[in-house]
Protein backbone atom coordinates (compact mmCIF):
# COMPACT_ATOMS: atom_id res chain seq x y z
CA UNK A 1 3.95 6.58 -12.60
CA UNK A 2 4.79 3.92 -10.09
CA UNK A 3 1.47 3.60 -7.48
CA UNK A 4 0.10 1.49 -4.98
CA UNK A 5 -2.70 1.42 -2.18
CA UNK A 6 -1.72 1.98 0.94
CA UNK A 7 -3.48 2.48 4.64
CA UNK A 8 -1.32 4.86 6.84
CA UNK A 9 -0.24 3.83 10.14
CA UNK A 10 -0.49 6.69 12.70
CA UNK A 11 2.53 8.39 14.33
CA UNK A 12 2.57 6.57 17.91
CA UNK A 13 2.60 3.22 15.66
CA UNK A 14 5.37 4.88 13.45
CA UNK A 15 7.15 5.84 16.76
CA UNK A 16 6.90 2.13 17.73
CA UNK A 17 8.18 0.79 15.13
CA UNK A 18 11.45 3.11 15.20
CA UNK A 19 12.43 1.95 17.97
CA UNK A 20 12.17 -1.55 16.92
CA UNK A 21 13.93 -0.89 13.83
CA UNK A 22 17.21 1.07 15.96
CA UNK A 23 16.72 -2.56 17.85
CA UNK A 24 17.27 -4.53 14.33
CA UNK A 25 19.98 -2.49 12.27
CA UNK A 26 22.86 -3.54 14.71
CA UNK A 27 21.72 -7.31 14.50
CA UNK A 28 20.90 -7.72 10.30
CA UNK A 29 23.39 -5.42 8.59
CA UNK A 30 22.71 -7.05 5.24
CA UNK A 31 18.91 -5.68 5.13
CA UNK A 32 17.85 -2.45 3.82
CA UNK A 33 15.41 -1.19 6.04
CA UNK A 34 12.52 1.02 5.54
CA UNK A 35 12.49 4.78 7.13
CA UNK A 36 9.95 5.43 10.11
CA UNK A 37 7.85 7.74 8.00
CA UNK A 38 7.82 5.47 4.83
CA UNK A 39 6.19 2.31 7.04
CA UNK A 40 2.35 1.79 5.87
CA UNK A 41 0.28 -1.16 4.92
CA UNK A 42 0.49 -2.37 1.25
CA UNK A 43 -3.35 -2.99 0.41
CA UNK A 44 -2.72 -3.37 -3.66
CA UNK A 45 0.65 -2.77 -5.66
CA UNK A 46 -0.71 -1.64 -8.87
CA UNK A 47 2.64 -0.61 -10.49
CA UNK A 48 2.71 1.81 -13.71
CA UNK A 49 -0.73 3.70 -14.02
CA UNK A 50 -0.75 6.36 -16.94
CA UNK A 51 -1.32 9.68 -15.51
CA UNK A 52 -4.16 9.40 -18.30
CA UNK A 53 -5.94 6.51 -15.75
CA UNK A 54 -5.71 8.53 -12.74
CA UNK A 55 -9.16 9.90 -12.83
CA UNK A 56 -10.33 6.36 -13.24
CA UNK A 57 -8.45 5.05 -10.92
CA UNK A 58 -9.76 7.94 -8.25
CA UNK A 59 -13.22 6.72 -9.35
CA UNK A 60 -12.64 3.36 -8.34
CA UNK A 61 -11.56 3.85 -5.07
CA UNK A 62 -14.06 6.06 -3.82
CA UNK A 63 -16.79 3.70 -4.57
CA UNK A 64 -14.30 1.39 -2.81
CA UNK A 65 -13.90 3.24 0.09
CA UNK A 66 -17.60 4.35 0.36
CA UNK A 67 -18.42 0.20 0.43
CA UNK A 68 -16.20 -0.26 3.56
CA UNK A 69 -16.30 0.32 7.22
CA UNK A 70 -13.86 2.29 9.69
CA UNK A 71 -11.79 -0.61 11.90
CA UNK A 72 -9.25 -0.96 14.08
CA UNK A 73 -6.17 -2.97 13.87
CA UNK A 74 -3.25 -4.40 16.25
CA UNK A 75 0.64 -3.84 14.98
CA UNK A 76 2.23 -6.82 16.48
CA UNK A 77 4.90 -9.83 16.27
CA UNK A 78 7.99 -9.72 14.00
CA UNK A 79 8.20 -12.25 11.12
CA UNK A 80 9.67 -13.01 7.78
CA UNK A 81 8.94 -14.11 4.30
CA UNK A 82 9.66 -17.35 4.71
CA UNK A 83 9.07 -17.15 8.43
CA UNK A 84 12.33 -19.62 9.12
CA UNK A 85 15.69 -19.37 8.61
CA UNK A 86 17.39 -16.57 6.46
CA UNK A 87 13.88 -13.76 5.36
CA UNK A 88 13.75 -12.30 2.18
CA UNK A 89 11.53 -9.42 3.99
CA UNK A 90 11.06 -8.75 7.73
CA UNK A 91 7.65 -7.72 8.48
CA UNK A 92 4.89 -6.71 11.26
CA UNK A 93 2.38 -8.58 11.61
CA UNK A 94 -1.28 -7.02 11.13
CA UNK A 95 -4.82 -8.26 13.32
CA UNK A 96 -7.93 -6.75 12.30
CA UNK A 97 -10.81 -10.15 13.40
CA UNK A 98 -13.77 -8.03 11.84
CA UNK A 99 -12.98 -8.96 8.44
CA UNK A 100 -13.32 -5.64 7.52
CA UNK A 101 -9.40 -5.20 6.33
CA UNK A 102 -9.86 -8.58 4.34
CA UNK A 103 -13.40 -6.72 2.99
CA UNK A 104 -11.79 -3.31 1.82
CA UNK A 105 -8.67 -5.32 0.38
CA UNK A 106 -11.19 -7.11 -1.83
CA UNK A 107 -13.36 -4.33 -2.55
CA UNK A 108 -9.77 -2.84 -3.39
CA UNK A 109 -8.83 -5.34 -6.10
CA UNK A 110 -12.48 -5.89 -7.64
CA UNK A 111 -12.68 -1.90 -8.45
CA UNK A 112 -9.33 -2.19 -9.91
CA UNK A 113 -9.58 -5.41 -11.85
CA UNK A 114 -13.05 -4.30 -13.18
CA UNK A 115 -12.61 -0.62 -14.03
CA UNK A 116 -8.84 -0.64 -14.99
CA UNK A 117 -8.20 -4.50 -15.85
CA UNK A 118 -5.52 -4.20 -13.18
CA UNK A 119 -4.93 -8.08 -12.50
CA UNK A 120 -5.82 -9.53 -9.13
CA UNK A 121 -2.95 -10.95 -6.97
CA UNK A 122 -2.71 -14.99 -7.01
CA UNK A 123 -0.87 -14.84 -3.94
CA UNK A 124 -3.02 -14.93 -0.63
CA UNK A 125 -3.29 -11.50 1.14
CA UNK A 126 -1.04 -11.47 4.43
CA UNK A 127 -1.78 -8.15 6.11
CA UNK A 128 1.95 -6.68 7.33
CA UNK A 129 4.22 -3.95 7.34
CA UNK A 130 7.50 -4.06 5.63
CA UNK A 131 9.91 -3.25 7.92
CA UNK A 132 13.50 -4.24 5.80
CA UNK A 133 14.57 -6.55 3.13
CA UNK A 134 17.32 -8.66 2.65
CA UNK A 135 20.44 -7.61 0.41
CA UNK A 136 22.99 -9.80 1.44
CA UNK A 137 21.60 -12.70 2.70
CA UNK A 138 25.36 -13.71 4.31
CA UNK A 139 24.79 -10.75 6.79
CA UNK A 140 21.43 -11.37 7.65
CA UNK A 141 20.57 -13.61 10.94
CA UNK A 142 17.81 -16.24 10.93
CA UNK A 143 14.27 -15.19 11.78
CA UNK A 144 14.68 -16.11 15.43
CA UNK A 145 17.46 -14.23 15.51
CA UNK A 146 16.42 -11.19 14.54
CA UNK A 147 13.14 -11.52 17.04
CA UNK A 148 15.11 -11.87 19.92
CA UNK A 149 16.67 -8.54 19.31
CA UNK A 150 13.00 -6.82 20.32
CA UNK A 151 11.74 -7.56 23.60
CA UNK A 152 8.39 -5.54 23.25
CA UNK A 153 6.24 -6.83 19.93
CA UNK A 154 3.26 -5.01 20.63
CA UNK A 155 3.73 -1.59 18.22
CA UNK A 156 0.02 -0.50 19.10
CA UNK A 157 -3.26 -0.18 17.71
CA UNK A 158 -4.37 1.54 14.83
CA UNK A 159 -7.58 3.66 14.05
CA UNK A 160 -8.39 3.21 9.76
CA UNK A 161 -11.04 5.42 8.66
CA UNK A 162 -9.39 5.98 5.30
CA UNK A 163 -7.38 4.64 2.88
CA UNK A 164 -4.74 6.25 0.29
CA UNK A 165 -3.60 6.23 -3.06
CA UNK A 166 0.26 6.47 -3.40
CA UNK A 167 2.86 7.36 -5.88
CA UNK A 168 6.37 5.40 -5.27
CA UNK A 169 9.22 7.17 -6.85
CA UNK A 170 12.40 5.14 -6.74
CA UNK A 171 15.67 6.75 -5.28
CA UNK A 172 19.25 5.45 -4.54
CA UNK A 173 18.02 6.18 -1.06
CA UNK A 174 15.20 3.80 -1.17
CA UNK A 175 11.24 5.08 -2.29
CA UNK A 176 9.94 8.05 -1.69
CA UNK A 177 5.94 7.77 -1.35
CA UNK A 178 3.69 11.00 -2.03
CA UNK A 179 0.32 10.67 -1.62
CA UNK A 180 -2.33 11.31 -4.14
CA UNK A 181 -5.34 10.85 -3.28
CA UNK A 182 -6.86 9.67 0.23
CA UNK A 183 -10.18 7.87 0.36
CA UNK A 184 -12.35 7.55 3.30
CA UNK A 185 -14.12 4.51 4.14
CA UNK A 186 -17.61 4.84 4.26
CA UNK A 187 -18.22 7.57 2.37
């Protein structure tokens, strides 16, 4: 099964967000945006785990979670991957100054990596939420662009006292996420 681990936004974030996204479908037809109730933060893509693994993986986490602290986080400021000219993804960007989002990301990756040999990402962690990507890159403004089309930035702040493990299925109407385990931090 296809997983990842995810922290939840809550619904007045969710509800923010919406109405940013009805803001951004007019102005970048050639992105595929994500559905209100789909939006979360990606803390580790793990990919295929064997069903087999699941207990494992469970394991992992908890000790994870039971490591790490509650925090708060602001939702604000549209950007891209790359952040000029045409993005590949549009994203939200994520503040959390404690370090304690940073902390439970690595705490995250070491349980994986140690437990279940799950590699470590090479790439630097950039908190954000996905908001659309790019499918046809000929109907997709620049970056600037596509800011300009949201007045208000600011999609709230978010309580995180836990943490979830998700399945991704596929569909022709983009992923469906169930969740299957949630973990809170702390203990």
């Amino acid at each position: 099964m296809r997983t990842f681990v995810a922290v939840e936004l809550d619904d007045a974030c969710r509800r923010a967000l919406q109405g940013a996204l009805e803001a951004l479908r007019p102005t970048a037809p050639g992105v595929r945006w994500v559905k209100a109730e789909s939006l979360h933060l990606t803390l580790k893509f793990i990919g295929a785990l064997d069903e087999a693994d699941l207990p494992r993986a469970v394991e992992c986490l908890e000790a994870a979670g039971e490591g790490a602290e509650s925090f708060s986080m602001t939702v604000s400021g549209l950007s891209g991957f790359p952040p000029r000219g045409v993005p590949r993804v549009i994203h939200v960007g994520l503040h959390e100054p404690t370090g304690a989002l940073a902390a439970l990301h690595r705490a995250v990756e070491g349980a994986l990596a140690g437990e279940l040999r799950i590699p470590k990402e090479k790439r630097r962690f950039v908190p954000h939420v996905t908001l659309g990507r790019t499918k046809d890159r000929r109907r997709c403004p620049s970056m600037d662009e596509i800011s300009a089309a949201v007045a208000d930035q600011d999609f709230g702040r978010v309580e995180v006292d836990s943490f979830v493990l998700m399945r991704s299925d596929l569909r022709p109407g983009g992923a469906v996420y169930t969740p299957l385990h949630r973990f809170p931090l702390g203990g």
